[in-house]
Protein backbone atom coordinates (compact mmCIF):
# COMPACT_ATOMS: atom_id res chain seq x y z
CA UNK A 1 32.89 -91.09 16.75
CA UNK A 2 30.15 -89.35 14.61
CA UNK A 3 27.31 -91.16 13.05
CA UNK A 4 27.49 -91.48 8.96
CA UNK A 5 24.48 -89.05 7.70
CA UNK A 6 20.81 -90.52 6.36
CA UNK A 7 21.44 -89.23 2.57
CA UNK A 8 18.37 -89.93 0.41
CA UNK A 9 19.20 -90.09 -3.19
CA UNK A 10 16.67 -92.22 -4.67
CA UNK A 11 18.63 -93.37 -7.51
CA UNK A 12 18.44 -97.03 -6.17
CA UNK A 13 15.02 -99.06 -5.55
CA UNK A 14 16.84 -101.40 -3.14
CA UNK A 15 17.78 -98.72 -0.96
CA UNK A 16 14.35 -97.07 -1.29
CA UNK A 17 12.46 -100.27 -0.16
CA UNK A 18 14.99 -99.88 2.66
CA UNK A 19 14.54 -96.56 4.24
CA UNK A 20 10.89 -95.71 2.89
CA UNK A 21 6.98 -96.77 2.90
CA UNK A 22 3.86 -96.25 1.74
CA UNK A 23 1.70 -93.95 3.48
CA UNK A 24 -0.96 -92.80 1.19
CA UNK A 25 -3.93 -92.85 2.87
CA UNK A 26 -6.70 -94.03 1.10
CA UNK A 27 -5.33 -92.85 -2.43
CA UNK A 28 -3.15 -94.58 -5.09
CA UNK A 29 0.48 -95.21 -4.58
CA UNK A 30 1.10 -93.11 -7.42
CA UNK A 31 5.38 -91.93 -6.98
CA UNK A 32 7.94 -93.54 -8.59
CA UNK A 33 12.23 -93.26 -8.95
CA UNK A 34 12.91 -91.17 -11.97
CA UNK A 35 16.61 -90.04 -13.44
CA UNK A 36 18.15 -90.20 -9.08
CA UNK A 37 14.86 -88.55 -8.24
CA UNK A 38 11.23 -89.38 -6.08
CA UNK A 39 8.53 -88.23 -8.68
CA UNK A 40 5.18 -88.13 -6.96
CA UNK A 41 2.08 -87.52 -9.07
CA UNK A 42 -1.95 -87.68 -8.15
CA UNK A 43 -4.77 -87.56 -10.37
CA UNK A 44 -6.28 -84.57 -11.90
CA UNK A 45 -9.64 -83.45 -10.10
CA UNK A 46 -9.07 -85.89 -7.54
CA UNK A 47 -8.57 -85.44 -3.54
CA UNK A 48 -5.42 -88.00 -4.22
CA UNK A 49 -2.95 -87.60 -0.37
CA UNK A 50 0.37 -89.45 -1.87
CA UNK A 51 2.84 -90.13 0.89
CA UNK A 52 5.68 -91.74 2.03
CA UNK A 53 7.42 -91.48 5.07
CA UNK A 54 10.52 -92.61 5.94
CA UNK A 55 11.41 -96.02 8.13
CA UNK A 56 14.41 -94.94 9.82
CA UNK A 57 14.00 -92.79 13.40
CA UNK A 58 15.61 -89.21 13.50
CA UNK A 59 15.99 -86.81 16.16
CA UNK A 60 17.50 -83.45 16.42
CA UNK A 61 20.05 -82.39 13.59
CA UNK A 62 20.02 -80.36 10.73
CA UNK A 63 17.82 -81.71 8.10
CA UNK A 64 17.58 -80.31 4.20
CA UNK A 65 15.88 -81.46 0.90
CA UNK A 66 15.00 -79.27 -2.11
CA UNK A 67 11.40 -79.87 -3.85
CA UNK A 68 11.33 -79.25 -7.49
CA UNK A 69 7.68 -78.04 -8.34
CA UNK A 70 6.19 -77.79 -11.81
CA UNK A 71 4.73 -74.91 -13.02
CA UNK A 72 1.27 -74.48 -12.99
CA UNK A 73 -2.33 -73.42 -14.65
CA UNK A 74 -3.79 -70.63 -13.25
CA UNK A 75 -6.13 -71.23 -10.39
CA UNK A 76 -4.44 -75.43 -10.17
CA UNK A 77 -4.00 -75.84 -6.71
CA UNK A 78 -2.11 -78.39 -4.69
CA UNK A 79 -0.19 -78.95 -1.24
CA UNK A 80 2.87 -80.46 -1.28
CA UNK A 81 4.83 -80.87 2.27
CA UNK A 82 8.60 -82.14 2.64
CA UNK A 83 8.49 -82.07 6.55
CA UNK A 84 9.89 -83.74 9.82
CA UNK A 85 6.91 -84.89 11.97
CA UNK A 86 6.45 -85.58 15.07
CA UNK A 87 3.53 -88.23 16.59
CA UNK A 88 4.13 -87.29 20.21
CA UNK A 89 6.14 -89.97 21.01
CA UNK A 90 10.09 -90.00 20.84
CA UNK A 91 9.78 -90.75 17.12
CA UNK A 92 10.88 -88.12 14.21
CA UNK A 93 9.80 -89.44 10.47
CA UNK A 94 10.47 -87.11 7.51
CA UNK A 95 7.67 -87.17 5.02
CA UNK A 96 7.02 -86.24 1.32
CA UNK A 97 3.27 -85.89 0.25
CA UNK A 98 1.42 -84.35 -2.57
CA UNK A 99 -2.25 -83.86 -2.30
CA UNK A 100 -5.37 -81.84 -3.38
CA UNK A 101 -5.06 -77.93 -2.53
């Protein structure tokens, strides 16, 4: 019997208490659902590191999101990172952050 997949969809804030948390070190918890979608934002001119990272434990599988990134000024810079992580331990964690480039 195969497991049912981990689809985010963020179209539901029960289900995003659920599966995600905070993990913005040291900056504002500035993302929000918006229209089925996770909208994270920092300040301008600030060195704002918005993050969440999922609750749930993953290991190997195949793993995909899409990122939708605004277009920007020239000479804005940013970093923005949609990854799996690994802390050295047995546990996987995806992650979504935003932060000064």
């Amino acid at each position: 019997m195969s497991e049912k997949p981990f689809v985010a969809t963020f179209d539901n804030q029960e289900d995003f208490q659920r599966n995600w948390k905070n993990n913005s070190w040291k900056s504002p918890a500035s993302y929000q659902l918006e229209k089925g979608f996770l909208k994270i934002s920092t300040r301008p001119n600030s060195n704002d590191r918005v993050k969440i990272r999922s609750r749930n434990t993953f290991t190997t599988g195949k793993y995909t999101w899409r990122i939708f990134v605004p277009k920007f000024k020239l000479y804005e810079q940013v970093s923005i990172g949609a990854f799996l992580y690994h802390n050295q331990e047995k546990e996987f964690e995806f992650d979504f952050e935003i932060g000064s480039g």
